[in-house]
N, C-alpha and C. Protein backbone atom coordinates (compact mmCIF):
# COMPACT_ATOMS: atom_id res chain seq x y z
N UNK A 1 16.15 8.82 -26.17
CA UNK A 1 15.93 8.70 -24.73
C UNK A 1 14.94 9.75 -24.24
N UNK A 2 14.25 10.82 -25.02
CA UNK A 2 13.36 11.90 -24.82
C UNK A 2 12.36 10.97 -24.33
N UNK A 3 11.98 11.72 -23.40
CA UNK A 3 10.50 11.48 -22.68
C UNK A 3 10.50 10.05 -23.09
N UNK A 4 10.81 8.64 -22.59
CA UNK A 4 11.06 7.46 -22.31
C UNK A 4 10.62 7.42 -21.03
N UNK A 5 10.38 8.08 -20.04
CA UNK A 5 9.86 7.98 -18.60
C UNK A 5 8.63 8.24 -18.69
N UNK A 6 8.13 9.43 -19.31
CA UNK A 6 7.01 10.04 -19.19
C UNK A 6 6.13 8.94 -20.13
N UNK A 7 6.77 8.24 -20.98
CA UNK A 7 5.83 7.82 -22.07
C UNK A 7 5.53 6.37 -21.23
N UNK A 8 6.62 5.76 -20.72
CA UNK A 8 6.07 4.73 -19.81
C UNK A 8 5.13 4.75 -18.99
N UNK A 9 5.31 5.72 -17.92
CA UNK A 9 4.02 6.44 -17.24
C UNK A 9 2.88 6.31 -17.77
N UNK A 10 2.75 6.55 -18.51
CA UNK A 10 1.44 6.74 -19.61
C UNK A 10 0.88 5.41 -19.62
N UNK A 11 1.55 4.74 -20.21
CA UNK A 11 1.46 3.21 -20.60
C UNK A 11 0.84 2.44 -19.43
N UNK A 12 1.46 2.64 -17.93
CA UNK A 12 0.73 2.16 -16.71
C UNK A 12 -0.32 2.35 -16.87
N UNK A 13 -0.07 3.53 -16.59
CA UNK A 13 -1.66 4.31 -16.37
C UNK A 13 -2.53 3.84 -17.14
N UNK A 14 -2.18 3.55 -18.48
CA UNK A 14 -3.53 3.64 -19.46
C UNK A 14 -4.06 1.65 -19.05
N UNK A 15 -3.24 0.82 -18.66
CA UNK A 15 -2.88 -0.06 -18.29
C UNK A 15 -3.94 -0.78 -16.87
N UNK A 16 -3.63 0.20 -16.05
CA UNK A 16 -4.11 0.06 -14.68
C UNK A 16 -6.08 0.71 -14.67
N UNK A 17 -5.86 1.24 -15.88
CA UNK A 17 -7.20 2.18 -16.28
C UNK A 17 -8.46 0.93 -16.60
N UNK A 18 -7.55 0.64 -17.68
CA UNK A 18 -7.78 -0.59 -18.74
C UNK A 18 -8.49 -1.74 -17.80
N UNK A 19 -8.02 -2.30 -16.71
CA UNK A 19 -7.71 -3.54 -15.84
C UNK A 19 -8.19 -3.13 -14.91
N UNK A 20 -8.35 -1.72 -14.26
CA UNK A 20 -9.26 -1.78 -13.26
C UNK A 20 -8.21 -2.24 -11.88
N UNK A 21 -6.94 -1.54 -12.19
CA UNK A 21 -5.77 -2.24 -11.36
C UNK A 21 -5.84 -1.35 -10.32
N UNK A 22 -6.01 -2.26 -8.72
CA UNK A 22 -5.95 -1.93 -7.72
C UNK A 22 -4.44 -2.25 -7.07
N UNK A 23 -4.46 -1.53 -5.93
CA UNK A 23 -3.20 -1.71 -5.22
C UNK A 23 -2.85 -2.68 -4.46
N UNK A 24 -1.62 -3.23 -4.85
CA UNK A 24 -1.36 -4.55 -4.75
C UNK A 24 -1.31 -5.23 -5.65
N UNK A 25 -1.61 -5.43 -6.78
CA UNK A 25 -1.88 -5.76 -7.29
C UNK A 25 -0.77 -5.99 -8.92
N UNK A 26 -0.34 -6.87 -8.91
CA UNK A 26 0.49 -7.36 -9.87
C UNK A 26 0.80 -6.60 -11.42
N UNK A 27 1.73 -6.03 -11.73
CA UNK A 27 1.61 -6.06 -13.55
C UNK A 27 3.31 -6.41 -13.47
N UNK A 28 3.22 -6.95 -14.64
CA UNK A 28 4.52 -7.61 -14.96
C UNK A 28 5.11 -6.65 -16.22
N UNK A 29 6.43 -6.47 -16.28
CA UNK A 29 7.42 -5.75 -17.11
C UNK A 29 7.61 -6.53 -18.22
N UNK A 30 8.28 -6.72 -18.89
CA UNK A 30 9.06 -7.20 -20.14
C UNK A 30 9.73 -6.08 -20.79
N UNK A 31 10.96 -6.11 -20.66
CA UNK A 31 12.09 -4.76 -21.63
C UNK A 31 13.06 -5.40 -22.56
N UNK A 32 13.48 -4.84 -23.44
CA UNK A 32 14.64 -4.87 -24.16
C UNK A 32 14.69 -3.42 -24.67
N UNK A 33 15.80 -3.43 -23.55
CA UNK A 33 16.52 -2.04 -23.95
C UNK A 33 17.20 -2.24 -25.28
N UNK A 34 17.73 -3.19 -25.91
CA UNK A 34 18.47 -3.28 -27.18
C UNK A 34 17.37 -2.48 -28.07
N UNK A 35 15.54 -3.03 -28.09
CA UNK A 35 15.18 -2.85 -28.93
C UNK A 35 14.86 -1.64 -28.68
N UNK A 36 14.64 -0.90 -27.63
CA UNK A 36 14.41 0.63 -27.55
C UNK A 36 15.30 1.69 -28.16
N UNK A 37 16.73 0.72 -28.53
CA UNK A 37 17.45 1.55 -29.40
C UNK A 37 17.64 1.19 -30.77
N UNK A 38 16.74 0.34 -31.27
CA UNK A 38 16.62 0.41 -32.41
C UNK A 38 17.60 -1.30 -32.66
N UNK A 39 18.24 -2.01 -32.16
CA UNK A 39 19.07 -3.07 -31.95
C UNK A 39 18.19 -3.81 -31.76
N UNK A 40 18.75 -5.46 -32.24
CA UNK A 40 18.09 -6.64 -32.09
C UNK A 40 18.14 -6.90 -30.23
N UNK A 41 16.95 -7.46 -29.97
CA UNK A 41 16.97 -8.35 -28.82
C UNK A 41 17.91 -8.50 -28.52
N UNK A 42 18.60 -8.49 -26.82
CA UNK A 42 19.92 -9.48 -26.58
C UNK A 42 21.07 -8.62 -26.87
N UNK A 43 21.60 -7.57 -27.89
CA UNK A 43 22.73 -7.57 -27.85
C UNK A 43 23.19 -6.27 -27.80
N UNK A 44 22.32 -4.98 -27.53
CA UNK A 44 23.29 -3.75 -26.71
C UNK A 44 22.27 -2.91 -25.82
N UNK A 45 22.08 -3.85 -24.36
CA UNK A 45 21.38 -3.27 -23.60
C UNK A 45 22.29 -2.10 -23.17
N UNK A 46 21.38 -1.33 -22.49
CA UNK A 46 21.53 0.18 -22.06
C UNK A 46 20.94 0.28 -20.90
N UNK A 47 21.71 1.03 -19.36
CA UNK A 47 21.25 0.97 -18.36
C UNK A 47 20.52 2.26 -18.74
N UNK A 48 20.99 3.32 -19.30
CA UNK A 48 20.32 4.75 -20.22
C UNK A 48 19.09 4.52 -20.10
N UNK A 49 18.57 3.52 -20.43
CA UNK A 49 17.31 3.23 -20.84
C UNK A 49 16.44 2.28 -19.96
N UNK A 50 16.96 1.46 -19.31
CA UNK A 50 16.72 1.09 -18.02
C UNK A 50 16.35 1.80 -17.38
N UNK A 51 17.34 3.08 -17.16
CA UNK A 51 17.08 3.83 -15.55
C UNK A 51 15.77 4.94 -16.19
N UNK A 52 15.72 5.40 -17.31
CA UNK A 52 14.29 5.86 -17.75
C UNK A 52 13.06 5.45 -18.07
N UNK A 53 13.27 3.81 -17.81
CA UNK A 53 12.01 2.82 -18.06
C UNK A 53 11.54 2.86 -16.92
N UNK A 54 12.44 2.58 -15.81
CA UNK A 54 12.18 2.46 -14.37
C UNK A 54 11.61 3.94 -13.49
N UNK A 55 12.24 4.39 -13.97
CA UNK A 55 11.38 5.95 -13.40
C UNK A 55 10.30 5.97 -13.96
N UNK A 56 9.84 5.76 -14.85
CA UNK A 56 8.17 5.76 -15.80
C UNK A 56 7.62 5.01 -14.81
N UNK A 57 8.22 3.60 -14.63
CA UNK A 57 7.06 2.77 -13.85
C UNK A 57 7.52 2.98 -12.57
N UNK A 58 8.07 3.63 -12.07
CA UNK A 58 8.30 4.11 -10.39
C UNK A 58 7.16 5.02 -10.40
N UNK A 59 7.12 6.67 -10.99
CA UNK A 59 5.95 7.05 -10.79
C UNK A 59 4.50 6.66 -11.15
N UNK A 60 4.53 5.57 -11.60
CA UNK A 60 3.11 5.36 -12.11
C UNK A 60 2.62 4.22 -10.68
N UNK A 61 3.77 3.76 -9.86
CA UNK A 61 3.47 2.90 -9.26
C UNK A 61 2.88 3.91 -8.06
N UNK A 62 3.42 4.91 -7.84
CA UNK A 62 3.37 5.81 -6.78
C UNK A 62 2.08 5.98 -6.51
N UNK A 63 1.27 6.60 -8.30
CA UNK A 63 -0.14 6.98 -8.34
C UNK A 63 -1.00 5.61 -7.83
N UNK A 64 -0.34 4.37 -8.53
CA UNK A 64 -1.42 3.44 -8.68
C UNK A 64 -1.42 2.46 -7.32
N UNK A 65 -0.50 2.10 -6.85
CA UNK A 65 0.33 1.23 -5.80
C UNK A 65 -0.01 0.05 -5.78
N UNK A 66 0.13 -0.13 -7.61
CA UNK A 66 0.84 -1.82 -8.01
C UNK A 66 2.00 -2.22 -7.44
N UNK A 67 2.04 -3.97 -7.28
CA UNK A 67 3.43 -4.16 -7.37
C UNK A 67 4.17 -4.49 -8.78
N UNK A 68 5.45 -4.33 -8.55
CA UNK A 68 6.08 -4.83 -9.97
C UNK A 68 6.90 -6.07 -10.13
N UNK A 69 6.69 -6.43 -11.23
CA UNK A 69 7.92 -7.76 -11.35
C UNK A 69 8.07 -7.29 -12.88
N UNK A 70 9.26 -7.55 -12.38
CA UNK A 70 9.98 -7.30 -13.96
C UNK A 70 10.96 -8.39 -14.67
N UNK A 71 10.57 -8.63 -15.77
CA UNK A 71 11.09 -9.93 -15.94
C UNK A 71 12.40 -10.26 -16.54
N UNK A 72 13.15 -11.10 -16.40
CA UNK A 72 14.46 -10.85 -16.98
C UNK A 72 14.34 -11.72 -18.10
N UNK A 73 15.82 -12.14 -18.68
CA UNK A 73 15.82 -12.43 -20.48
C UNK A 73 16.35 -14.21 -20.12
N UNK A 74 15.80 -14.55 -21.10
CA UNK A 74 15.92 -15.92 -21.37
C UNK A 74 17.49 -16.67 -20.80
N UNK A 75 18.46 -15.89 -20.04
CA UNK A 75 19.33 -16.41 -19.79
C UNK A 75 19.18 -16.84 -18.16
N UNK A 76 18.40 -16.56 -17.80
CA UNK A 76 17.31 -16.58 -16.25
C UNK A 76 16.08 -17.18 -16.21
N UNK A 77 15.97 -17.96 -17.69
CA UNK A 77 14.91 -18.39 -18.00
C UNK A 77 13.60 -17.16 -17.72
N UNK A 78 13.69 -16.45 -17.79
CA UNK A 78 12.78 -15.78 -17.67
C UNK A 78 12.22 -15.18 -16.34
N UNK A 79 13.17 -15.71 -15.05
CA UNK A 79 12.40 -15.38 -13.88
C UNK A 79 12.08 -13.95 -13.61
N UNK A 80 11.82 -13.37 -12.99
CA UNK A 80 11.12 -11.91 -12.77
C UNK A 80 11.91 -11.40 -11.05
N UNK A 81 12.15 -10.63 -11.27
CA UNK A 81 12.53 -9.40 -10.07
C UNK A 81 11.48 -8.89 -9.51
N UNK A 82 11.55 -9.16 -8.31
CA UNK A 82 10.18 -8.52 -7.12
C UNK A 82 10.74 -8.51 -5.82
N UNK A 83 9.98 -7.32 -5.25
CA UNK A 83 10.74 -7.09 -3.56
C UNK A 83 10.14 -8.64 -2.75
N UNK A 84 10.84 -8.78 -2.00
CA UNK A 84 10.72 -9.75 -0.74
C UNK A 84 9.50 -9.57 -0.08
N UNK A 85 8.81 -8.63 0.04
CA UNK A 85 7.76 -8.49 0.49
C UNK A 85 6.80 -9.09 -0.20
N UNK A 86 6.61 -9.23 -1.25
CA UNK A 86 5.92 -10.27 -2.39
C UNK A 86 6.12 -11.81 -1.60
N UNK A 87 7.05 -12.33 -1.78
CA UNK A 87 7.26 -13.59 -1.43
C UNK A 87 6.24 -14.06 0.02
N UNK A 88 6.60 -12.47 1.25
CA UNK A 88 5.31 -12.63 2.31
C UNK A 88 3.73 -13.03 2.04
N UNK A 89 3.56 -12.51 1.18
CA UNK A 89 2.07 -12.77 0.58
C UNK A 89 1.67 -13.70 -0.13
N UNK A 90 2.34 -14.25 -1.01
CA UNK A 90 2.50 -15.41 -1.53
C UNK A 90 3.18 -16.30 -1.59
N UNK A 91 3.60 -17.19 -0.44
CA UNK A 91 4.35 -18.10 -0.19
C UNK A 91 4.60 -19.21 -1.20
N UNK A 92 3.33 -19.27 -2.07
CA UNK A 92 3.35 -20.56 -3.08
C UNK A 92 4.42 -20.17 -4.18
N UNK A 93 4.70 -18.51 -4.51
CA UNK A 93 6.08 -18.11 -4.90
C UNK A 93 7.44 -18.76 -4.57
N UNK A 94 8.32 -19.46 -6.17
CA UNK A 94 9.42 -20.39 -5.93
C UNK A 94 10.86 -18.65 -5.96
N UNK A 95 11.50 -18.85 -4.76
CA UNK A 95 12.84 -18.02 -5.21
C UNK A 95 13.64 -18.44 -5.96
N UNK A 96 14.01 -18.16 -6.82
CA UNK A 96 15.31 -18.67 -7.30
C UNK A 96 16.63 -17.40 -7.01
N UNK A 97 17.90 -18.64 -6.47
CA UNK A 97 19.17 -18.17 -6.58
C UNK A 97 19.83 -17.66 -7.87
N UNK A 98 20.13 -16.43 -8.18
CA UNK A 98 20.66 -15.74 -9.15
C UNK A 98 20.72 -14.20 -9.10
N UNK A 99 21.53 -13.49 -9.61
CA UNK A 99 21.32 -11.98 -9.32
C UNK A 99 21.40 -11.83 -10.64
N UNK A 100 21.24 -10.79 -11.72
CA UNK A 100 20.57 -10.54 -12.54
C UNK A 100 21.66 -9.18 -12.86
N UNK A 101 22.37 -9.93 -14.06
CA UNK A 101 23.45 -8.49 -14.39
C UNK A 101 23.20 -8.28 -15.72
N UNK A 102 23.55 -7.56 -17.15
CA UNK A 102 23.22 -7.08 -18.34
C UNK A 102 23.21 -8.26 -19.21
N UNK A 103 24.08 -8.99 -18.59
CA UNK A 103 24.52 -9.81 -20.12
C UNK A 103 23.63 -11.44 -19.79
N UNK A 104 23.19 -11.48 -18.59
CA UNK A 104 22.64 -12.74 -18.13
C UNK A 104 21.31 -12.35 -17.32
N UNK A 105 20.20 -11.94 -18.00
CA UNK A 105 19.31 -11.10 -16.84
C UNK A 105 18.77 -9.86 -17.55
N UNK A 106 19.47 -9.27 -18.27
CA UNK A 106 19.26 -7.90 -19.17
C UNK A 106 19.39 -6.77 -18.22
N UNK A 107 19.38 -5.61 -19.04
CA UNK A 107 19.56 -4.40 -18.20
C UNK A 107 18.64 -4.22 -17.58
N UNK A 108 17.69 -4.36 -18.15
CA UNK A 108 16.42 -3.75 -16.99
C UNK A 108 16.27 -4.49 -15.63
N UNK A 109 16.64 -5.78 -16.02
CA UNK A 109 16.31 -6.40 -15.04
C UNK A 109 17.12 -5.83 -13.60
N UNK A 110 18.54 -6.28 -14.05
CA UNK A 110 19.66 -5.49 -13.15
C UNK A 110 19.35 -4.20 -12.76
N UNK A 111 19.02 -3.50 -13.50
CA UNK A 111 18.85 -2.32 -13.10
C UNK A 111 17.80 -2.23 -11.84
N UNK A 112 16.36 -3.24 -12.02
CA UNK A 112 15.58 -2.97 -11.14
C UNK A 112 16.00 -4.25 -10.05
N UNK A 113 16.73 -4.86 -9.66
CA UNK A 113 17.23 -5.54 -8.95
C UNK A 113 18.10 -4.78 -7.81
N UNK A 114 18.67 -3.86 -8.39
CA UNK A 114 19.29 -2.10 -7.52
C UNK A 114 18.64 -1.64 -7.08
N UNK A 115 17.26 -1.37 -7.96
CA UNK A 115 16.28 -0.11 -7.23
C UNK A 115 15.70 -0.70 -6.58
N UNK A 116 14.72 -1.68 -6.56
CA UNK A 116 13.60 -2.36 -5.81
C UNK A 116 13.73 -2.73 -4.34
N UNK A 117 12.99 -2.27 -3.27
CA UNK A 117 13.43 -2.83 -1.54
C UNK A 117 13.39 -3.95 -2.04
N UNK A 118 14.35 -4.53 -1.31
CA UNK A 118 14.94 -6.43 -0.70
C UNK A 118 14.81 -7.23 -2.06
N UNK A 119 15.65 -6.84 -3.23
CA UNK A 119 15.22 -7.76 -4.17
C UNK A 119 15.28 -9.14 -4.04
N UNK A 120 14.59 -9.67 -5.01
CA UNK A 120 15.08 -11.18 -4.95
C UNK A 120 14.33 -11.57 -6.75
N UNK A 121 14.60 -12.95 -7.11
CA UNK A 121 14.09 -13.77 -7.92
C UNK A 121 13.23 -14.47 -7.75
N UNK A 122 11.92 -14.42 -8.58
CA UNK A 122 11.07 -15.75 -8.52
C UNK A 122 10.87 -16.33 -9.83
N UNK A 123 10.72 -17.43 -9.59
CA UNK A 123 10.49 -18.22 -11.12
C UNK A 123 9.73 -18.00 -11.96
N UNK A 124 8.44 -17.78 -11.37
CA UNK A 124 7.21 -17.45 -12.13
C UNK A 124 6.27 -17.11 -11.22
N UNK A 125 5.32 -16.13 -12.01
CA UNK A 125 4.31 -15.33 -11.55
C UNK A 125 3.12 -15.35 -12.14
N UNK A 126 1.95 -14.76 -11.70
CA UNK A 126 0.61 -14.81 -12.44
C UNK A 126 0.57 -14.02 -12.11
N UNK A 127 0.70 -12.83 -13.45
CA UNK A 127 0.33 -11.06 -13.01
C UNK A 127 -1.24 -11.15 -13.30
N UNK A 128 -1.49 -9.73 -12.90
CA UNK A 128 -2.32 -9.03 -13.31
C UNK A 128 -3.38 -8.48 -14.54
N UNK A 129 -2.01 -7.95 -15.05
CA UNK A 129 -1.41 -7.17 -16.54
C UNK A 129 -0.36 -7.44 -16.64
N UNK A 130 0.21 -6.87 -17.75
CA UNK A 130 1.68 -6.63 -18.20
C UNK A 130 1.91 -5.63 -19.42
N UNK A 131 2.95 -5.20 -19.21
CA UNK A 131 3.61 -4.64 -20.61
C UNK A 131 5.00 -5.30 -21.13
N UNK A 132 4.66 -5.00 -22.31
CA UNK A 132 6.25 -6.03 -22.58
C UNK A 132 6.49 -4.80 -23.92
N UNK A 133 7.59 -4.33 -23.47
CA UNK A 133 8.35 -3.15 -24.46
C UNK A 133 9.62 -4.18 -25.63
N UNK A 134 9.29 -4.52 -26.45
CA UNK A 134 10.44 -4.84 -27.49
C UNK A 134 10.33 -6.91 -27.30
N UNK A 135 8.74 -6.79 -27.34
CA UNK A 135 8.43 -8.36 -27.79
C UNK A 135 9.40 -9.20 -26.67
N UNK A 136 9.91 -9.22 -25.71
CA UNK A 136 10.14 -10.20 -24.55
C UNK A 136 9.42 -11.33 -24.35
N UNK A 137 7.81 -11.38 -24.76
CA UNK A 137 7.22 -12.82 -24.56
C UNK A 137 6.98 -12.75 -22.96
N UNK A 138 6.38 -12.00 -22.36
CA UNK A 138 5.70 -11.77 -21.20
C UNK A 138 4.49 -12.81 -20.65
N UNK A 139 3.74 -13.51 -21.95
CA UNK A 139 2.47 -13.94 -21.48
C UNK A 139 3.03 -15.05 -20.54
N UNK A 140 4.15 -16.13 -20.95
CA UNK A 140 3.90 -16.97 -19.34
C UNK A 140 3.70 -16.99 -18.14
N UNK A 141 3.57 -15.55 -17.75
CA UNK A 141 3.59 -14.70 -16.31
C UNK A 141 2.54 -13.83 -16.35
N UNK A 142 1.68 -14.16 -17.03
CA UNK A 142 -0.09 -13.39 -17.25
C UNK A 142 -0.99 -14.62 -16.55
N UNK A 143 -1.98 -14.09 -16.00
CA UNK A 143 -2.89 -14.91 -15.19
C UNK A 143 -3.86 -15.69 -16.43
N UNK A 144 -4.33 -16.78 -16.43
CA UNK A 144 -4.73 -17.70 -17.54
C UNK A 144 -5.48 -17.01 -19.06
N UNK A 145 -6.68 -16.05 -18.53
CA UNK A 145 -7.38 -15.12 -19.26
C UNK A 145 -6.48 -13.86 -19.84
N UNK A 146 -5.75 -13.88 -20.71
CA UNK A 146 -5.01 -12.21 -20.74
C UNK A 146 -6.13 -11.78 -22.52
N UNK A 147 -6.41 -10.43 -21.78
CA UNK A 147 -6.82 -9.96 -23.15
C UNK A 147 -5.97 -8.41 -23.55
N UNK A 148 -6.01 -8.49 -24.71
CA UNK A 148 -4.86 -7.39 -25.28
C UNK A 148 -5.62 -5.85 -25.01
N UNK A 149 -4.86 -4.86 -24.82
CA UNK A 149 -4.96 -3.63 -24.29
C UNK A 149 -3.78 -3.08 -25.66
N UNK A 150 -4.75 -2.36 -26.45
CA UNK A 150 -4.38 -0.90 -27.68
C UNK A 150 -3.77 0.06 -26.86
N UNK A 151 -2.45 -0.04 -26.99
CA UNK A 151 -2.35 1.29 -26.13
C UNK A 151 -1.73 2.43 -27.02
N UNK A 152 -2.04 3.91 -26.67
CA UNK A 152 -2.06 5.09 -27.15
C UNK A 152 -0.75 5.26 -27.30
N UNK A 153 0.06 4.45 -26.77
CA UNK A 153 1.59 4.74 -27.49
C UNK A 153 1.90 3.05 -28.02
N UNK A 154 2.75 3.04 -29.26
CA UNK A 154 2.54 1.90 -29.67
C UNK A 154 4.25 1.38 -29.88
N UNK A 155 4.84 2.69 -28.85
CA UNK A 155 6.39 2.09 -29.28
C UNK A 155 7.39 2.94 -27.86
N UNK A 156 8.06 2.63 -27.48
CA UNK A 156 9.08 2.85 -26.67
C UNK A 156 10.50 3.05 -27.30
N UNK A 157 11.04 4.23 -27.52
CA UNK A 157 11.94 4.21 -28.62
C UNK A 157 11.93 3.69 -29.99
N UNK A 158 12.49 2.60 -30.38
CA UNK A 158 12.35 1.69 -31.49
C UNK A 158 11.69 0.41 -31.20
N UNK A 159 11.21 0.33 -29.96
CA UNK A 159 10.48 -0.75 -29.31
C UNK A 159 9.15 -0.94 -29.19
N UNK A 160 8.67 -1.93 -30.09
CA UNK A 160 7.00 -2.15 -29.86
C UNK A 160 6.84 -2.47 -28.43
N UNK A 161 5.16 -2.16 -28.61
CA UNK A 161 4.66 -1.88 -27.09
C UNK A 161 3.64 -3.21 -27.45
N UNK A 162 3.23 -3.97 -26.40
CA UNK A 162 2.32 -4.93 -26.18
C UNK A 162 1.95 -5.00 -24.57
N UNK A 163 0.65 -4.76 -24.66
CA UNK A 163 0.06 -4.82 -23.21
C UNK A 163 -1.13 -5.96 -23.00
N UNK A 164 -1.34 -6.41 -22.00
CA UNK A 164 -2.52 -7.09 -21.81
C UNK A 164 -3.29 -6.68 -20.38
N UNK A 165 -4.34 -7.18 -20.18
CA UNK A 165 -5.35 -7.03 -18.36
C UNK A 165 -5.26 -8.79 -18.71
N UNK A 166 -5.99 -9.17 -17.30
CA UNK A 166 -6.57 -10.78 -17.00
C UNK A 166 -7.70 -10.48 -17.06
N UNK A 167 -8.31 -11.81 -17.04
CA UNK A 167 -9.74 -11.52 -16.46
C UNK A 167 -10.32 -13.21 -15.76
N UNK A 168 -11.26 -12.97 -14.45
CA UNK A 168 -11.16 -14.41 -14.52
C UNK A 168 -11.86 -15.36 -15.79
N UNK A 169 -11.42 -16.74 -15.71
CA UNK A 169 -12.21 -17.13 -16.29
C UNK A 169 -13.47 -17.25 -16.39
N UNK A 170 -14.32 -17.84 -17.34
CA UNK A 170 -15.71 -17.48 -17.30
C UNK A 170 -16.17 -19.26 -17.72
N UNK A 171 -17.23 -19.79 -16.48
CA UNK A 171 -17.07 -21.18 -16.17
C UNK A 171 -18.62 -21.18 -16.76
N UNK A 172 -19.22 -22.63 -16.75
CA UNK A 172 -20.49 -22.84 -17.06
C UNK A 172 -21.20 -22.93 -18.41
N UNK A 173 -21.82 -22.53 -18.58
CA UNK A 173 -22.73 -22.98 -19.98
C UNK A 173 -23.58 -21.98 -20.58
N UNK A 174 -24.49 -22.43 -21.04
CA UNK A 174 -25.75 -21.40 -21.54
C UNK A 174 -26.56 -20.92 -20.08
N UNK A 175 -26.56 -21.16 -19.10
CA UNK A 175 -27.32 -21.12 -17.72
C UNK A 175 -26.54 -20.40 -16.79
N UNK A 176 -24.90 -19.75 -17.22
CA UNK A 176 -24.55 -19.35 -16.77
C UNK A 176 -24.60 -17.58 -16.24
N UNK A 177 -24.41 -17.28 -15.20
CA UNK A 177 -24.95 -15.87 -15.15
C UNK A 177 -23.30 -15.11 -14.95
N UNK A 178 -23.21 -13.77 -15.42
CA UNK A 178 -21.61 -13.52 -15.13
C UNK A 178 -21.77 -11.95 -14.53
N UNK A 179 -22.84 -11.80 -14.52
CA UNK A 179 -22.98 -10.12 -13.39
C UNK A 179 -24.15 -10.27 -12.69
N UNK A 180 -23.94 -9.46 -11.15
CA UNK A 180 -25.45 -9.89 -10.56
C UNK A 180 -25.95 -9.65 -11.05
N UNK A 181 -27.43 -9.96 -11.07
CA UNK A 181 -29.16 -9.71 -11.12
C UNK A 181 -29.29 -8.38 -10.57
N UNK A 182 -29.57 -7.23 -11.60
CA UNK A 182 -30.23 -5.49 -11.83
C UNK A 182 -30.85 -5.33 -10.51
N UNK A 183 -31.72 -6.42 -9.50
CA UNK A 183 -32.86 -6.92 -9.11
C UNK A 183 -33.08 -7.60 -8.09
N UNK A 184 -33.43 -6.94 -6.91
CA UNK A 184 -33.24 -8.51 -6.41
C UNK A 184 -35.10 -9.26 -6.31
N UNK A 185 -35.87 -9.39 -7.56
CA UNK A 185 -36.91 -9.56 -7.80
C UNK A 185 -36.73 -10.74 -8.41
N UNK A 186 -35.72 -10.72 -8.99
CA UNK A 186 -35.35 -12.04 -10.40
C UNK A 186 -35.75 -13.57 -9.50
N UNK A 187 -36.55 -14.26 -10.45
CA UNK A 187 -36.76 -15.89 -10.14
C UNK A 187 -35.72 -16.64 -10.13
N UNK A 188 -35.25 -17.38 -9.08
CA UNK A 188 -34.09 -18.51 -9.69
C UNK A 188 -34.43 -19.93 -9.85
N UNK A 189 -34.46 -20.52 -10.30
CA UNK A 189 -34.74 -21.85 -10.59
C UNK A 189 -33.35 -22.74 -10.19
N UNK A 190 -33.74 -23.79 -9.36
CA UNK A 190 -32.64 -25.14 -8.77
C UNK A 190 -32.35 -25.37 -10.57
N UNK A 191 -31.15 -26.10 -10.30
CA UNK A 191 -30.31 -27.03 -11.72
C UNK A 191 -31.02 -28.22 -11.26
N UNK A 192 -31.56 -28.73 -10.11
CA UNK A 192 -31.69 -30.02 -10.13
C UNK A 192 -33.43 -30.07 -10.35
């Protein structure tokens, strides 16, 4: 449980660095506390480890002023924990009815279902980024483009680390341009 806060921290950060993450701006969780202690997926979460995951990404949120969703375990199908204030901004966000305890939801989840103003459930999300500590399977809640992010810590206790950024997609052909013109001298030529 040594420096488990501080090392999360890190992980944002290097995260929000990575992605170019502004405030407001979405990254999604994925935990298994089982695997941070060295245990399979699913079967001895730890609020221990919860409440030091959550302080990592509390201060990193402070610096950065992402929002968070954190996602719970396949017994919730996967929905994600986010304040109510989320739901204001994105109305096209589905709530779902459920509260989110260790054994149906995982610890982390519960845990940040306590901490977070006005929690609630949503079904699904299109983050930002994400981290997913102990292989959770985060990408269904990554925005279409996710590309992988190396990060300088490669484990959370006994828990692999996997991060990704988005990016938008990239539309068009050989004619396509994807950063302005150096210039504003450049010729453009009609498609038609």
């Amino acid at each position: 449980m040594r420096n488990i806060a501080g090392n999360v921290e890190r992980l944002f950060l290097e995260l929000a660095e990575a992605g170019n993450i502004r405030p407001g701006q979405i990254i999604v969780l994925g935990t298994s506390t089982s695997e941070v202690l060295g245990q399979r997926i699913g079967t001895s979460g730890t609020t221990d480890a919860a409440r030091e995951i959550f302080a990592g990404m509390a201060r990193a949120r402070e610096a950065i002023g992402f929002t968070p969703a954190i996602q719970c375990c396949e017994h919730l199908n996967r929905a994600l924990v986010v304040e109510r204030a989320l739901l204001d901004r994105f109305p096209e966000l589905d709530e779902v009815a459920a509260v989110p305890v260790p054994k149906a939801g995982g610890s982390m989840a519960a845990y940040a279902y306590r901490q977070l103003r006005d929690a609630c459930l949503v079904e699904s999300i299109a983050a930002h980024a994400g981290i997913d500590i102990g292989d959770t399977l985060i990408g269904m809640h990554l925005r279409r483009v996710a590309v992988p992010v190396r990060p300088g810590i490669r484990s959370i206790g006994h828990a692999h680390v996997t991060m990704a950024v988005t990016r938008p997609k990239l539309i068009g052909g050989a004619r396509a341009v994807y950063a302005p013109p150096e210039t504003e001298s450049v010729r453009t030529d009609t498609c038609e």
